[in-house]
PDB file of N, CA and C in Angstrom:
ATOM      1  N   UNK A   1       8.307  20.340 -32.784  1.00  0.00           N
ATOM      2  CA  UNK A   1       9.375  21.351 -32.819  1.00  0.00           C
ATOM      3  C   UNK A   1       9.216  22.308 -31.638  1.00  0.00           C
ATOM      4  N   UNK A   2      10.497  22.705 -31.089  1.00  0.00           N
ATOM      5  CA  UNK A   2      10.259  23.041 -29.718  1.00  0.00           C
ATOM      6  C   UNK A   2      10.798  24.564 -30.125  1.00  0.00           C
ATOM      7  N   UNK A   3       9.342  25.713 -30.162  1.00  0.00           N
ATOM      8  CA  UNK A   3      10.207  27.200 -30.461  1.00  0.00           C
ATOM      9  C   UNK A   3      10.959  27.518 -29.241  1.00  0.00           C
ATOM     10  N   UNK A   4      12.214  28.551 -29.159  1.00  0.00           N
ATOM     11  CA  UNK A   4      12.419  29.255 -28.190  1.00  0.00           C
ATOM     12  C   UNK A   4      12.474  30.603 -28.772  1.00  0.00           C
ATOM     13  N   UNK A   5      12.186  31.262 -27.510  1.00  0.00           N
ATOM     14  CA  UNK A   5      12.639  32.859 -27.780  1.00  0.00           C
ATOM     15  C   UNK A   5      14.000  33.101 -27.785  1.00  0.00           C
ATOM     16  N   UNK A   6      14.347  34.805 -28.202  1.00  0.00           N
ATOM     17  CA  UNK A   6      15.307  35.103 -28.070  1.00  0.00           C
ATOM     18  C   UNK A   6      16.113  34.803 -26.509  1.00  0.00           C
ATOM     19  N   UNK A   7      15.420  35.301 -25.461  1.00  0.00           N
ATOM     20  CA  UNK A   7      15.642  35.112 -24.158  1.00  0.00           C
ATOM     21  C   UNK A   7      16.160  33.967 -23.612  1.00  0.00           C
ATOM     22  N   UNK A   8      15.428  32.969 -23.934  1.00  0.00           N
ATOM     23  CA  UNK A   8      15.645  31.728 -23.488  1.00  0.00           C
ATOM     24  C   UNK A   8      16.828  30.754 -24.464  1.00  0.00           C
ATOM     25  N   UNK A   9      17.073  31.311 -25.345  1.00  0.00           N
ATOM     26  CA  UNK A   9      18.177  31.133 -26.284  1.00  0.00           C
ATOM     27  C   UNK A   9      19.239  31.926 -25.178  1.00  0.00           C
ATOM     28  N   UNK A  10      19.394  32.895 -25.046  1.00  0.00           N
ATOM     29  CA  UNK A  10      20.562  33.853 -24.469  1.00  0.00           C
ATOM     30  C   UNK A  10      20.936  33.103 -22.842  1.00  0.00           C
ATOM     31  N   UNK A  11      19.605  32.609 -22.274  1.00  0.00           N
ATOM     32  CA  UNK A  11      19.785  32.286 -21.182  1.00  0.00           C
ATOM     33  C   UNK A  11      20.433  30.315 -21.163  1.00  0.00           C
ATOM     34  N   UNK A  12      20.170  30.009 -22.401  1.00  0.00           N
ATOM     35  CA  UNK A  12      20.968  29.220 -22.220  1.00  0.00           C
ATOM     36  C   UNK A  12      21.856  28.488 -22.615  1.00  0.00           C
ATOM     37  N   UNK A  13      22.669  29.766 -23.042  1.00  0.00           N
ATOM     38  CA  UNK A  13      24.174  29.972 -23.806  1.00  0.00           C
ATOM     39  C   UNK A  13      24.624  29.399 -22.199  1.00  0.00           C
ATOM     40  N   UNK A  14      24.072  30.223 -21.206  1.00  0.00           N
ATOM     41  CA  UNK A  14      25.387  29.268 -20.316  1.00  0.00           C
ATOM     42  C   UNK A  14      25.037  28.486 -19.887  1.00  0.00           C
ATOM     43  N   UNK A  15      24.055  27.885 -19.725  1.00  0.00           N
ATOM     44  CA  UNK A  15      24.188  26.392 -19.400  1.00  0.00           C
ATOM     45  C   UNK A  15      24.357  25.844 -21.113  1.00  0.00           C
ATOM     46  N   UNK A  16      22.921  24.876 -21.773  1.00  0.00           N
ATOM     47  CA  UNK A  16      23.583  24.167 -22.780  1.00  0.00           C
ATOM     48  C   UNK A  16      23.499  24.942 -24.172  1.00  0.00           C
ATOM     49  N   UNK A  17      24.525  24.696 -24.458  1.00  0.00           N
ATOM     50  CA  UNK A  17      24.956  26.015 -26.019  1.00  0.00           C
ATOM     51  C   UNK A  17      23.259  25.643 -27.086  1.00  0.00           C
ATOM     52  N   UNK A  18      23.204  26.636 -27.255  1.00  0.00           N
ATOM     53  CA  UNK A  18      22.464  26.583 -28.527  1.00  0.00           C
ATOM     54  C   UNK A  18      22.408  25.640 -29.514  1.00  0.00           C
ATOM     55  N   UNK A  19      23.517  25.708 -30.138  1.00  0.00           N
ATOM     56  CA  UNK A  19      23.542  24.395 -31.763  1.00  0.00           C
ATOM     57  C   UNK A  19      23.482  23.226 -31.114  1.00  0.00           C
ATOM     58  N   UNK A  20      23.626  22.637 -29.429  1.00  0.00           N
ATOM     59  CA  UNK A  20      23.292  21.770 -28.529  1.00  0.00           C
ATOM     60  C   UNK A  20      21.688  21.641 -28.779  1.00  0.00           C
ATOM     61  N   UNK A  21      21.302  22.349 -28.621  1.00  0.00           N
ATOM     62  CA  UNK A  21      19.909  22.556 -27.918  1.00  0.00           C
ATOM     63  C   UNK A  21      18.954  22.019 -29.553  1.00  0.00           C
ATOM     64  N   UNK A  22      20.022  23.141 -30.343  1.00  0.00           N
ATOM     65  CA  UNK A  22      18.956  22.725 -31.681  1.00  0.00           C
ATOM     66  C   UNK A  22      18.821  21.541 -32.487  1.00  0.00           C
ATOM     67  N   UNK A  23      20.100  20.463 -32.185  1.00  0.00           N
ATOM     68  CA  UNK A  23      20.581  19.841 -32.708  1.00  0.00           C
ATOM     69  C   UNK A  23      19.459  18.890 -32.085  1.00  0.00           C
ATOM     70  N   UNK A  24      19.415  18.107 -30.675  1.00  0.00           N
ATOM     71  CA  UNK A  24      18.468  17.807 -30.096  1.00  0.00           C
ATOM     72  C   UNK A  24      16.508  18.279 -30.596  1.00  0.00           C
ATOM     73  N   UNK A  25      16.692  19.100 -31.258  1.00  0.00           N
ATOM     74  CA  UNK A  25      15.244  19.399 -31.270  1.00  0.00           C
ATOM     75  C   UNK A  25      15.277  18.686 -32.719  1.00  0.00           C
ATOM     76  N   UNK A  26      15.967  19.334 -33.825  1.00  0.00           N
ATOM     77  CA  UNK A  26      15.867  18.550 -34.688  1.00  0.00           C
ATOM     78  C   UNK A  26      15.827  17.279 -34.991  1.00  0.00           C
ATOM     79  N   UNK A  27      16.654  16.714 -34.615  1.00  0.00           N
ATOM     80  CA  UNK A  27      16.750  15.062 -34.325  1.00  0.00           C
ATOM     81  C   UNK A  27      15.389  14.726 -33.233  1.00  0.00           C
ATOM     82  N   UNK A  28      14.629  15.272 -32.754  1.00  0.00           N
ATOM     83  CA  UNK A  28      13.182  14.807 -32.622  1.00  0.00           C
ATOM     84  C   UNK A  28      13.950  14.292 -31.077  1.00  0.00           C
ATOM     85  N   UNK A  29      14.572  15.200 -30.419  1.00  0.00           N
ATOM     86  CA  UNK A  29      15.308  13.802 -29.194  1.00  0.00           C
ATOM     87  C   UNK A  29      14.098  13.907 -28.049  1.00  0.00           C
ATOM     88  N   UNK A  30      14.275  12.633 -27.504  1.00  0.00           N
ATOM     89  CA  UNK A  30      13.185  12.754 -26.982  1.00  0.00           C
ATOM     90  C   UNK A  30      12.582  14.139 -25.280  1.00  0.00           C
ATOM     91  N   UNK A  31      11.774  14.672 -25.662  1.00  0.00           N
ATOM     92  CA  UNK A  31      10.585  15.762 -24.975  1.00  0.00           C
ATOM     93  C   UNK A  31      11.162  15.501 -23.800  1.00  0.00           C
ATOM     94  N   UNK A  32      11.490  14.442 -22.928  1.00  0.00           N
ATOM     95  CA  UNK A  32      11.747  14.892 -21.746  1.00  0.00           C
ATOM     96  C   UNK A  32      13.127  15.784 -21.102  1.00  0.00           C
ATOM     97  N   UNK A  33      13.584  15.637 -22.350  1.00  0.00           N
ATOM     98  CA  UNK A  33      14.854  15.998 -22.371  1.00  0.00           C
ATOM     99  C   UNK A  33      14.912  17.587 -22.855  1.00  0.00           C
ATOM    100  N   UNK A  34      14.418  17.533 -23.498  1.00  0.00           N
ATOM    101  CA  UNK A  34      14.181  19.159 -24.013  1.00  0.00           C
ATOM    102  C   UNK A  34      13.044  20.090 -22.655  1.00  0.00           C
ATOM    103  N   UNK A  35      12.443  19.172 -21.911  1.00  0.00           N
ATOM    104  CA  UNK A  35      11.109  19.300 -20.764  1.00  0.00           C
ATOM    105  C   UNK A  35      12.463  19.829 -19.442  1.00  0.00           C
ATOM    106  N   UNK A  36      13.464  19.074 -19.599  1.00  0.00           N
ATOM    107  CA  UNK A  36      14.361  19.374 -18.351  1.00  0.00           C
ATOM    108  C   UNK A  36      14.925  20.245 -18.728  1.00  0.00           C
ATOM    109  N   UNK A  37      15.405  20.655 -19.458  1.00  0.00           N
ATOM    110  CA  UNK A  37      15.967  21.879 -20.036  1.00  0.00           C
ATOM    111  C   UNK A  37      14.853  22.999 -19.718  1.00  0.00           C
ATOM    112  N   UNK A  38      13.368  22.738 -20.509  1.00  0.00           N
ATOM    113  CA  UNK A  38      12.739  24.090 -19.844  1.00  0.00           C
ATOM    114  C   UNK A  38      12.199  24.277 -19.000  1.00  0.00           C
ATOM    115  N   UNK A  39      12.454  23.267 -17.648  1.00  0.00           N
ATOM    116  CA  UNK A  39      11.875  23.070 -15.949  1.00  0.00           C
ATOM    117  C   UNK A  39      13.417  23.671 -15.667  1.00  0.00           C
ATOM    118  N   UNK A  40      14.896  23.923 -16.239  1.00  0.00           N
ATOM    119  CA  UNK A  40      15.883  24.164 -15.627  1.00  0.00           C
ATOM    120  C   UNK A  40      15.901  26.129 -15.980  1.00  0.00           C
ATOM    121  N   UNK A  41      15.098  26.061 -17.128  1.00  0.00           N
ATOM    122  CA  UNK A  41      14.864  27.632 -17.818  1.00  0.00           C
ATOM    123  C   UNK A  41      13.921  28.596 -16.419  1.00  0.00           C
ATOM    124  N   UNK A  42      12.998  27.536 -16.222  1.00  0.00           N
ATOM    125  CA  UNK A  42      11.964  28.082 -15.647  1.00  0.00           C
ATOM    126  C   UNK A  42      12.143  28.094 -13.554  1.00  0.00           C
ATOM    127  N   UNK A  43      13.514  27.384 -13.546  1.00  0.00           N
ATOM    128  CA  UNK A  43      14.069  27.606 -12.522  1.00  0.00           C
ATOM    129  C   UNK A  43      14.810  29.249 -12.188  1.00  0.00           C
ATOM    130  N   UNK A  44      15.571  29.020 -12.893  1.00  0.00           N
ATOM    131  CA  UNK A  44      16.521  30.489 -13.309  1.00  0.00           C
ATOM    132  C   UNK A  44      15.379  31.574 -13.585  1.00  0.00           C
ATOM    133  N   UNK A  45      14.288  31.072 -14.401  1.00  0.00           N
ATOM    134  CA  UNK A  45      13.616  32.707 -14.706  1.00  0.00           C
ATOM    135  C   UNK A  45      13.266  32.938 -13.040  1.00  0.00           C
ATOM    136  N   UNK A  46      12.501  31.985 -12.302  1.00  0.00           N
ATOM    137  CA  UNK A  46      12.337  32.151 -11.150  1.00  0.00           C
ATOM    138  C   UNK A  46      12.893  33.017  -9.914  1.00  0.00           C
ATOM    139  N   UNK A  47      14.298  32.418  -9.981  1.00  0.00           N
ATOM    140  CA  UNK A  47      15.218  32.974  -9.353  1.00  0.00           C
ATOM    141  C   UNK A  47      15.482  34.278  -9.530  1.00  0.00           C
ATOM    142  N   UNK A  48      15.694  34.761 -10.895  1.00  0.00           N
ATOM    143  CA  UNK A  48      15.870  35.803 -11.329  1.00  0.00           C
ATOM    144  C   UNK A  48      14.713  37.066 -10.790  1.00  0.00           C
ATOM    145  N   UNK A  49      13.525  36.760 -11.217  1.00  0.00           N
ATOM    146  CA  UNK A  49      12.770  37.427 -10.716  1.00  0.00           C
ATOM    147  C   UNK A  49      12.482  37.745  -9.076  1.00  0.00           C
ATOM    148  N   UNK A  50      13.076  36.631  -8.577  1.00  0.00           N
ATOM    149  CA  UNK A  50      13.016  36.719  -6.941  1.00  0.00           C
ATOM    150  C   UNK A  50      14.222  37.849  -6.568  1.00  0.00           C
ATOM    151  N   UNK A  51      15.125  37.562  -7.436  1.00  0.00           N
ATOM    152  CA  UNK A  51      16.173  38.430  -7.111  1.00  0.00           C
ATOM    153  C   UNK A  51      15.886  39.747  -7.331  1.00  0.00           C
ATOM    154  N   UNK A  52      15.156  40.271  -8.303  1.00  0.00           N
ATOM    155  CA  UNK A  52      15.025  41.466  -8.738  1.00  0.00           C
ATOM    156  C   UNK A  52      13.721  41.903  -8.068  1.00  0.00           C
ATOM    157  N   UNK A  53      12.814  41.507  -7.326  1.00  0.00           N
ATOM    158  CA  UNK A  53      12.064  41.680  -6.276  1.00  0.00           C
ATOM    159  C   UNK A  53      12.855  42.272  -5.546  1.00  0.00           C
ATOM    160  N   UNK A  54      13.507  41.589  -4.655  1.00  0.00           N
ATOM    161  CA  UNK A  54      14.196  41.780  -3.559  1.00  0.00           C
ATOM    162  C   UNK A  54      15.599  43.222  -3.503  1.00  0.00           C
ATOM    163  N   UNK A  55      15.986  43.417  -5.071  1.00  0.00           N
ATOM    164  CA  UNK A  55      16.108  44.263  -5.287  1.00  0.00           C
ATOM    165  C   UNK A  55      15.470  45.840  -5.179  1.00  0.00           C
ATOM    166  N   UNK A  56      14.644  45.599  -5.945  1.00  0.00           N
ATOM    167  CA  UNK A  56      13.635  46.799  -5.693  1.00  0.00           C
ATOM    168  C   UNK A  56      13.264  46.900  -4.337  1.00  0.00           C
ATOM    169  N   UNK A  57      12.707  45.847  -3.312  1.00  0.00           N
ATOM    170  CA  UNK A  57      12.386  45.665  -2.152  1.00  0.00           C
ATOM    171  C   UNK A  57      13.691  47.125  -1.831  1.00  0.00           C
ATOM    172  N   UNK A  58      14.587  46.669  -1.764  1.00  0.00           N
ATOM    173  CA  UNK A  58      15.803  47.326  -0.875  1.00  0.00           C
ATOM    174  C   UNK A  58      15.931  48.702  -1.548  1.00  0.00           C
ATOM    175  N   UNK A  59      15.416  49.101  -2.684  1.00  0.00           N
ATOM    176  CA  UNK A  59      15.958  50.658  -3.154  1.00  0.00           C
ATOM    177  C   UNK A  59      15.210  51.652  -2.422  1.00  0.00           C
ATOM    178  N   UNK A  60      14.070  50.950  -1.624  1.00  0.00           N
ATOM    179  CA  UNK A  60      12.529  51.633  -1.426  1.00  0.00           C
ATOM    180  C   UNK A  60      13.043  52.390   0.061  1.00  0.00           C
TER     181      UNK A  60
END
């Protein structure tokens, strides 16, 4: 069973909907698939944080 947080639930309302996501976990679908989903999570958190670096970078 694959937990998510709240966060990562919210973050991926826009890419794949939720009752998507859960539906797949329940049905046991197979890990790599749920693995690309959180290599696509862990892209975006990435980004995100680069962005908000670069943010702060510029208020300074």
């Amino acid at each position: 069973m694959v937990q998510l947080s709240v966060r990562q639930k919210e973050e991926l309302l826009r890419g794949v909907s939720t009752d998507t996501l859960e539906r797949m976990v329940l049905q046991g679908e197979s890990r790599a698939k749920v693995g690309g989903i959180n290599r696509r999570l862990a892209l975006l958190e990435g980004r995100q944080r680069k962005r908000r670096v670069l943010q702060m970078e510029s208020r300074k």
